[in-house]
N, C-alpha and C. Protein backbone atom coordinates (compact mmCIF):
# COMPACT_ATOMS: atom_id res chain seq x y z
N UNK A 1 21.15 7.80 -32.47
CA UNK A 1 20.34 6.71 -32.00
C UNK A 1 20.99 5.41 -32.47
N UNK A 2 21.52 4.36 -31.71
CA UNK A 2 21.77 3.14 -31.92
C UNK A 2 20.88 2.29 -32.41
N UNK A 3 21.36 1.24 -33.17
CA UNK A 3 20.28 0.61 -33.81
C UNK A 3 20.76 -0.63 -33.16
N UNK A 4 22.03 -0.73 -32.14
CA UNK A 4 22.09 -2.04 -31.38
C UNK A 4 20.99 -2.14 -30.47
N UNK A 5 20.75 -4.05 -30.80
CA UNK A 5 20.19 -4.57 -29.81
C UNK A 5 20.35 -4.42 -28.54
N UNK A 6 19.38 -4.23 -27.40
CA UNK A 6 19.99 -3.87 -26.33
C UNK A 6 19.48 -4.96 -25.36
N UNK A 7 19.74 -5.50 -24.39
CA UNK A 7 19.06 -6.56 -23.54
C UNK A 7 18.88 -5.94 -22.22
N UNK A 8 18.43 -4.58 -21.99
CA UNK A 8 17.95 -3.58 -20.95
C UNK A 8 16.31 -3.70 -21.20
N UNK A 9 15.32 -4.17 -20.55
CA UNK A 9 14.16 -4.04 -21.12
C UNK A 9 13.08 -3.52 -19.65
N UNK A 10 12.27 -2.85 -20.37
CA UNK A 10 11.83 -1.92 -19.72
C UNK A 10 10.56 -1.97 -18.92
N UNK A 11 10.78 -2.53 -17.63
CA UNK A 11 8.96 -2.68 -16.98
C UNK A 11 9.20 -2.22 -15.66
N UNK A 12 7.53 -1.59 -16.30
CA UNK A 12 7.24 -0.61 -15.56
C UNK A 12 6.94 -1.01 -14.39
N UNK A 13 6.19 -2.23 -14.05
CA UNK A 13 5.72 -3.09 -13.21
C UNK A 13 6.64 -3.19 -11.48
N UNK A 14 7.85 -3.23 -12.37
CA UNK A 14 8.79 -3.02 -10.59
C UNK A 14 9.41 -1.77 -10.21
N UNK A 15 8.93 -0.66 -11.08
CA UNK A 15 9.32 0.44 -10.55
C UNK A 15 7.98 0.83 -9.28
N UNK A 16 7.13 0.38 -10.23
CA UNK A 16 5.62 0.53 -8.73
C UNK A 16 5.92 -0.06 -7.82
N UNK A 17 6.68 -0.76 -7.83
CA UNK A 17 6.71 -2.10 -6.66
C UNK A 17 8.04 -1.04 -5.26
N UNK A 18 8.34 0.15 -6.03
CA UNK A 18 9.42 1.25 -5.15
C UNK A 18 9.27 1.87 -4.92
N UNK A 19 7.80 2.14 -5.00
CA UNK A 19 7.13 3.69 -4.53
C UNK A 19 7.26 3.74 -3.16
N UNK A 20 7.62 5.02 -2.70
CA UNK A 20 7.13 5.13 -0.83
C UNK A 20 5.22 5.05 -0.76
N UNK A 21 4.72 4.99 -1.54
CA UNK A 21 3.59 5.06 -0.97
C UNK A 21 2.65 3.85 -0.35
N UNK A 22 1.75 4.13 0.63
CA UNK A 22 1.81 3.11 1.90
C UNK A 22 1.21 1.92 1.08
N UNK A 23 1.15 0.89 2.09
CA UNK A 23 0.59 -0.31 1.29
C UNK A 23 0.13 -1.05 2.57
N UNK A 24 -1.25 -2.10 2.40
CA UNK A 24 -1.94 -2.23 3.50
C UNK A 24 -0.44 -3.69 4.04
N UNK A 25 -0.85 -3.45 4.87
CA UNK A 25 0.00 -4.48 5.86
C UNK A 25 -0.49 -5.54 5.85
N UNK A 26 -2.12 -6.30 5.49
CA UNK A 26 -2.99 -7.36 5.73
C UNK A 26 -2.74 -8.19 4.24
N UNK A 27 -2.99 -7.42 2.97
CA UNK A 27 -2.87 -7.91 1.70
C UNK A 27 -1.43 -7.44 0.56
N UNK A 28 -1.09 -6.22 1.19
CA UNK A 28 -0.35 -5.46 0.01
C UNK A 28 -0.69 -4.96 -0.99
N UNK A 29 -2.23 -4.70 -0.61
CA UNK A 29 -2.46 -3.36 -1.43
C UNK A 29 -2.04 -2.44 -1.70
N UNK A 30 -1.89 -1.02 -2.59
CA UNK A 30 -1.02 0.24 -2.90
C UNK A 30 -2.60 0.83 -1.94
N UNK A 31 -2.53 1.60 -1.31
CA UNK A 31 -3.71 2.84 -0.59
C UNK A 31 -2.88 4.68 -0.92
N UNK A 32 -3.81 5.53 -0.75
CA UNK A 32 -3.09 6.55 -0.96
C UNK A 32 -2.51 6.87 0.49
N UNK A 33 -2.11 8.43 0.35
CA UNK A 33 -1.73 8.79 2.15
C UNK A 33 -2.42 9.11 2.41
N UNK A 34 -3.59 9.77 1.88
CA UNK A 34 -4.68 10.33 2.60
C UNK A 34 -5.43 9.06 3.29
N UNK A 35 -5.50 8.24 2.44
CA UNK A 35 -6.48 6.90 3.07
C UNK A 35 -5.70 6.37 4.33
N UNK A 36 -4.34 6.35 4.29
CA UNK A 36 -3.42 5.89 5.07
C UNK A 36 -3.97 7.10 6.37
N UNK A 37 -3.41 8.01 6.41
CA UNK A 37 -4.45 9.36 7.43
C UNK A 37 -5.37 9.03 8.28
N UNK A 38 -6.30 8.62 7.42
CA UNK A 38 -7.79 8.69 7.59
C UNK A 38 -7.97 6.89 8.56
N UNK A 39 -7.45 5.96 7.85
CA UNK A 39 -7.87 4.49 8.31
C UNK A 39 -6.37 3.91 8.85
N UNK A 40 -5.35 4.49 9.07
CA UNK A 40 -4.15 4.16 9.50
C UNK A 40 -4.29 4.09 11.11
N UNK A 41 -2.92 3.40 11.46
CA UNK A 41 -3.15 3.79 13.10
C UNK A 41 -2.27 5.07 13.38
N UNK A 42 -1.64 5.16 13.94
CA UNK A 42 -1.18 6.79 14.78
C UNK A 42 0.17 7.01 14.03
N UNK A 43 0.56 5.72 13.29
CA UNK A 43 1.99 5.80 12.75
C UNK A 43 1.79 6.02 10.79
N UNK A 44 0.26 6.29 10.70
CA UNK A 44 -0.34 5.64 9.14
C UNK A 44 -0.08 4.95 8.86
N UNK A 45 0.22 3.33 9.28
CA UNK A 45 0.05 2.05 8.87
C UNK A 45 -0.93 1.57 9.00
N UNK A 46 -1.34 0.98 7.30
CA UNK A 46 -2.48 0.71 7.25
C UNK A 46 -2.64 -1.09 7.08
N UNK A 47 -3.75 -1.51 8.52
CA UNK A 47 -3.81 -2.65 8.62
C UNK A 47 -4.60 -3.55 7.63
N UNK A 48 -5.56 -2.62 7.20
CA UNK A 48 -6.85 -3.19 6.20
C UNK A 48 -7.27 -2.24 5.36
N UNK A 49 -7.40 -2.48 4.32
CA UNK A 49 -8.00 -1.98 2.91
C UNK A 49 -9.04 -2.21 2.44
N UNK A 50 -9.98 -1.41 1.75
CA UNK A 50 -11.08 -2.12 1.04
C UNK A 50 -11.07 -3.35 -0.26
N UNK A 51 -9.67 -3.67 -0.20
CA UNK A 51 -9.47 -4.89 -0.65
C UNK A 51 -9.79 -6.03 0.34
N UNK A 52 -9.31 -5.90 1.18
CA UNK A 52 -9.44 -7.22 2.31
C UNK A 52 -10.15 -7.32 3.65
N UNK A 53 -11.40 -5.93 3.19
CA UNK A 53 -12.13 -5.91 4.35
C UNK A 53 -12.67 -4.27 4.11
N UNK A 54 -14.15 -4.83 5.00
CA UNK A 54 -15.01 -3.14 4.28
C UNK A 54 -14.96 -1.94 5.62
N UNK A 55 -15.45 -1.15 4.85
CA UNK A 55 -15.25 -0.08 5.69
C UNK A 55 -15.69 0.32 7.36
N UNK A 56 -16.83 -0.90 7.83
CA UNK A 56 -17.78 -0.89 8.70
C UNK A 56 -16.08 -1.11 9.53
N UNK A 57 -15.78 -2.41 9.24
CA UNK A 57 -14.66 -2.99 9.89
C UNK A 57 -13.17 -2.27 10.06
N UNK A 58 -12.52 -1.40 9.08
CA UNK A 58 -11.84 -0.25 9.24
C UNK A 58 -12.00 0.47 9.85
N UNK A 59 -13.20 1.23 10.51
CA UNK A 59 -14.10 2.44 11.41
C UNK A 59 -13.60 1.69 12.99
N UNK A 60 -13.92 0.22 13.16
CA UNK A 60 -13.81 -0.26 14.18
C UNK A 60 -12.15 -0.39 15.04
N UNK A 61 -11.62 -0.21 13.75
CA UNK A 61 -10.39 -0.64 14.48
C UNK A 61 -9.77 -1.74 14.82
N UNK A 62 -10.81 -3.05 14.42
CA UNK A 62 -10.28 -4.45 15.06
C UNK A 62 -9.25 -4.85 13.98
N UNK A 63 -8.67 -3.90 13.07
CA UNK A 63 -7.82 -4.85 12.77
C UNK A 63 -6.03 -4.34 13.13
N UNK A 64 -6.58 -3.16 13.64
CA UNK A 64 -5.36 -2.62 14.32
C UNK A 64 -4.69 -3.32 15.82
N UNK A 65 -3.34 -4.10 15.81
CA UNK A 65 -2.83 -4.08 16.87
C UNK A 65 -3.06 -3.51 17.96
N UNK A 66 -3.44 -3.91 19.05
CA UNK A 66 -3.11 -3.48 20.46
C UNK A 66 -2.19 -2.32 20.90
N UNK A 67 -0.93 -3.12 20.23
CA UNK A 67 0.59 -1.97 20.47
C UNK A 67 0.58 -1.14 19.69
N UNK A 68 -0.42 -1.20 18.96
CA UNK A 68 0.21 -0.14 17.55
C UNK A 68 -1.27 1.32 17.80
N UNK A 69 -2.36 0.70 18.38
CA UNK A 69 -3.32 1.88 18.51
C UNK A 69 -2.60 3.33 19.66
């Protein structure tokens, strides 16, 4: 084990930021895939999250593109 100083420092913070997992398209929320599944359009891109809009409004679809339903 080295006892040199090293100037490699370690956050965790932007390894999350490389996950494949989906993220809403409206805010950039992290969502899972299942949620992505479930409230995604046909490609699981997810337009809205229960961050930036509730579920009544997800069910509806208005926040999904035209081209993309």
């Amino acid at each position: 084990m080295s006892t040199e100083p090293s100037d490699a420092k370690w956050t965790p913070m932007t390894s999350r930021e490389q996950t494949s997992a989906p993220r809403c398209v409206n805010c950039g929320n992290q969502v899972t895939r299942q949620f992505a599944r479930v409230f995604g359009d046909n490609r699981d891109v997810v337009h809205a999250c229960p961050e930036c809009a509730t579920y009544r409004e997800m069910k509806t679809s208005d926040f999904i593109p035209k081209e993309a339903r």
